[in-house]
C-alpha atoms as a PDB file:
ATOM      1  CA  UNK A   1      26.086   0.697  23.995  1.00  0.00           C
ATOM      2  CA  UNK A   2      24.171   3.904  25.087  1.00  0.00           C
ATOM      3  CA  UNK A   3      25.937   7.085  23.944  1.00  0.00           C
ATOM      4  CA  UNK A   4      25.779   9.835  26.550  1.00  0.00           C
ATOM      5  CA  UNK A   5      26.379  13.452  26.394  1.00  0.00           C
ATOM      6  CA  UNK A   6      26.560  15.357  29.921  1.00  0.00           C
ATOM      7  CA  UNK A   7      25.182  12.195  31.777  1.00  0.00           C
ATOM      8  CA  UNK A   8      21.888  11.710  29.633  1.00  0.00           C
ATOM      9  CA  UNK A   9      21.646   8.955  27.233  1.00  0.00           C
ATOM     10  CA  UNK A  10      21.218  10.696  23.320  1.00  0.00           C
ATOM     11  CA  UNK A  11      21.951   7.316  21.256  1.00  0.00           C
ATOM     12  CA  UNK A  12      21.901   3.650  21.504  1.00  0.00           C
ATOM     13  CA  UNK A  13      23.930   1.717  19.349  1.00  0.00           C
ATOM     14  CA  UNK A  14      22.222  -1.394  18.699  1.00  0.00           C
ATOM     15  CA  UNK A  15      23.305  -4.772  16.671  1.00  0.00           C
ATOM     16  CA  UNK A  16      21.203  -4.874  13.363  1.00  0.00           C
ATOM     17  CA  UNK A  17      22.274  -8.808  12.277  1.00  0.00           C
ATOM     18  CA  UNK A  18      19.706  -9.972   9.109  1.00  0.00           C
ATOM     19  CA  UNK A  19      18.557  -6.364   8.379  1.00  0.00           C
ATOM     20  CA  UNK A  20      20.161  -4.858   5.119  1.00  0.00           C
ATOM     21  CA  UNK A  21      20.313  -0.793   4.745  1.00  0.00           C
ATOM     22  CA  UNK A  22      16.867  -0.511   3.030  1.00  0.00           C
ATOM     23  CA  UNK A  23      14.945  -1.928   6.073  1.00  0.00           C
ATOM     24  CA  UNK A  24      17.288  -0.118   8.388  1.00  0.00           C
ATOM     25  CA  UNK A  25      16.664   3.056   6.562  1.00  0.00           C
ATOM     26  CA  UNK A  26      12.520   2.204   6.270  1.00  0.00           C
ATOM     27  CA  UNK A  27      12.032   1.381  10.023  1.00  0.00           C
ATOM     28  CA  UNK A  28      12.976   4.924  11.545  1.00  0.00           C
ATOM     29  CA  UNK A  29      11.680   7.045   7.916  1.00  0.00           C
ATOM     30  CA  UNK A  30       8.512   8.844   9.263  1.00  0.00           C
ATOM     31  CA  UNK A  31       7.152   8.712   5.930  1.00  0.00           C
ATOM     32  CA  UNK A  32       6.904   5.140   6.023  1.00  0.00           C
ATOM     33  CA  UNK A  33       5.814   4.661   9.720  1.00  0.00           C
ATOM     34  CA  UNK A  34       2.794   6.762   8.891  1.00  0.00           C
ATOM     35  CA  UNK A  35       2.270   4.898   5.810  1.00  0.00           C
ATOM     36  CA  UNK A  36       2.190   1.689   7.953  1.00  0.00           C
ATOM     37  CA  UNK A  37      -0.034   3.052  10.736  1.00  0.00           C
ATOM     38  CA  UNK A  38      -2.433   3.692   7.822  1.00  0.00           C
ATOM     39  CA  UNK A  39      -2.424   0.987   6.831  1.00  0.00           C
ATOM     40  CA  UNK A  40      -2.959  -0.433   9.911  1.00  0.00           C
ATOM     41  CA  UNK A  41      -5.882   1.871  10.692  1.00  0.00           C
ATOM     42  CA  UNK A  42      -7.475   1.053   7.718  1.00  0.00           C
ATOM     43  CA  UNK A  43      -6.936  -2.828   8.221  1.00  0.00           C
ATOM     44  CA  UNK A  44      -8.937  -2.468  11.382  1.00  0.00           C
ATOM     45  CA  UNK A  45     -11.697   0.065  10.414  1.00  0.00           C
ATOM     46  CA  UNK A  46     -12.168  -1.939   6.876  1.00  0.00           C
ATOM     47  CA  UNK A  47     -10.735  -5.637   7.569  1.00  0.00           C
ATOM     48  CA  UNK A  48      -8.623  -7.748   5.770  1.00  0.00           C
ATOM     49  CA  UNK A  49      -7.049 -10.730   6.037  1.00  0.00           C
ATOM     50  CA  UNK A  50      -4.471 -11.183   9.089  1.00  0.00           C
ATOM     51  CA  UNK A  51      -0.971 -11.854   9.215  1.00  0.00           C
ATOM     52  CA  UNK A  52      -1.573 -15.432  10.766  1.00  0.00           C
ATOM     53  CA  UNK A  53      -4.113 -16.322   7.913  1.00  0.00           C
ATOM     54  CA  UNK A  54      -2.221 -15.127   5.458  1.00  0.00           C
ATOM     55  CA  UNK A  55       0.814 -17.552   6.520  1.00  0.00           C
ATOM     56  CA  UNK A  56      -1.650 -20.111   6.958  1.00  0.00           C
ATOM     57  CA  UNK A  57      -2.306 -19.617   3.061  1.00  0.00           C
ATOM     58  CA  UNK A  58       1.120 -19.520   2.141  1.00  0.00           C
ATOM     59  CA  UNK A  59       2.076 -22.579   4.297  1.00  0.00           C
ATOM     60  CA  UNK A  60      -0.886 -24.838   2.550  1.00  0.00           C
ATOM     61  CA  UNK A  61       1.858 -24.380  -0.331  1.00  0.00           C
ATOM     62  CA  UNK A  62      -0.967 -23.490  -3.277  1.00  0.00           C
ATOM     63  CA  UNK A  63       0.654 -22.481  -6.221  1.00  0.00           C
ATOM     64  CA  UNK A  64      -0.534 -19.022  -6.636  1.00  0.00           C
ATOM     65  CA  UNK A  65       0.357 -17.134 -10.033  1.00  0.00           C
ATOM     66  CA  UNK A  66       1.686 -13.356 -10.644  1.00  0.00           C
ATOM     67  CA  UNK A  67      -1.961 -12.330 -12.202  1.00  0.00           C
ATOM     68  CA  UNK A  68      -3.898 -13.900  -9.111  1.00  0.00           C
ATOM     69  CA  UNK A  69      -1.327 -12.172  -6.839  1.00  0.00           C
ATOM     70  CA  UNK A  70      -1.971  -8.557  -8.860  1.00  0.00           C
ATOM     71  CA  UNK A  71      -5.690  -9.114  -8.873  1.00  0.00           C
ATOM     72  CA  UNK A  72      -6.344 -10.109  -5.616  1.00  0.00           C
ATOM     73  CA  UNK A  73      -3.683  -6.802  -4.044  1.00  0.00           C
ATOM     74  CA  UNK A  74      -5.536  -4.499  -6.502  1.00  0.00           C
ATOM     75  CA  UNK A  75      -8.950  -6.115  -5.350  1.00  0.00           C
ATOM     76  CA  UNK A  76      -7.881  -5.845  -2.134  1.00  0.00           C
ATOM     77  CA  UNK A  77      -9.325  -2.205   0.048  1.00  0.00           C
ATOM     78  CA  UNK A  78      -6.340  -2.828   2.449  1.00  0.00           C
ATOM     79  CA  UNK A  79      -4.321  -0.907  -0.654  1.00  0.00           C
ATOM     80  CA  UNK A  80      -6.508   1.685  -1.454  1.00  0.00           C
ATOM     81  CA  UNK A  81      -4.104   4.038   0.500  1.00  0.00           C
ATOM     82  CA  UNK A  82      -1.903   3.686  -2.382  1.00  0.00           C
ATOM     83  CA  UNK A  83      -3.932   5.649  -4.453  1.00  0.00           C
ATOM     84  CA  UNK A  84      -3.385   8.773  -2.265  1.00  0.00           C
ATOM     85  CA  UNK A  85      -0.927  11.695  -3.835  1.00  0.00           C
ATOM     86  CA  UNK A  86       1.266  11.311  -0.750  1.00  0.00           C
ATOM     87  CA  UNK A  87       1.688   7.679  -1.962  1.00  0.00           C
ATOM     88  CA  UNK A  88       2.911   8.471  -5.637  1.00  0.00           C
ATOM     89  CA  UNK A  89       6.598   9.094  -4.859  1.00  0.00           C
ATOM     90  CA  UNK A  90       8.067   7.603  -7.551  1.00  0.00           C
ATOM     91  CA  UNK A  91       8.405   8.740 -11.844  1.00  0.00           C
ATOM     92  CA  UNK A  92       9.507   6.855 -14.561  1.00  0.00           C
ATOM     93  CA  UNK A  93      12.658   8.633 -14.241  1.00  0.00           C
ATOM     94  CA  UNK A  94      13.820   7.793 -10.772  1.00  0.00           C
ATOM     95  CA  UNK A  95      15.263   4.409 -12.620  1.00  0.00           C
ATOM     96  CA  UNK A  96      15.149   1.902 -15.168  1.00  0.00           C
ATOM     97  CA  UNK A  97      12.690  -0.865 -16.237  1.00  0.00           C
ATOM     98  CA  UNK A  98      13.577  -4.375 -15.001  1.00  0.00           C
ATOM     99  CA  UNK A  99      12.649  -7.197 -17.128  1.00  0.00           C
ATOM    100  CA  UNK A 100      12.381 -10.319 -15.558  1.00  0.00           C
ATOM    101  CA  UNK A 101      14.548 -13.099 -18.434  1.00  0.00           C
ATOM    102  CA  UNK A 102      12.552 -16.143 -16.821  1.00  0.00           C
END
């Protein structure tokens, strides 16, 4: 459905089946799409691994643990950008601490 005003399309309305609000809300917030171009930039100045190999890796099934998972991201350059200011949005008191009761 396009929404119109004087003859000149303004809106679309647009079905958004298997999205919830937080990916909704991400994918037009021009914070984030700059922090994803970024990223992106920085993927193809620096490298990094690619989104095929990466689902190659996770397909092979290897039984990767949460410390090899933290070391390799903070190893990683392709998340350097989250050391920026810009980046640090959040403070201990924008919510609680979750404890995982595995």
């Amino acid at each position: 459905m396009i929404l119109t005003v004087e003859g000149k399309p303004v809106a679309a309305l647009v079905s958004i089946e298997n999205a919830d609000l937080e990916t909704v809300t991400l994918s037009t917030h021009p914070s984030f799409l700059a922090l994803i171009e970024r990223a992106r930039v920085r993927q193809k100045t620096e490298g990094g691994i690619s989104n095929t190999e990466m689902r190659r890796k996770l397909a092979e099934g290897t039984e990767v643990d949460e410390k090899e998972w933290l070391r390799a991201a903070s190893a990683n350059p392709a998340f350097d950008f989250l050391k920026e200011p810009e980046e640090d949005i959040y403070t201990l008191e924008d919510g609680r601490p979750f404890y995982d009761q595995r």
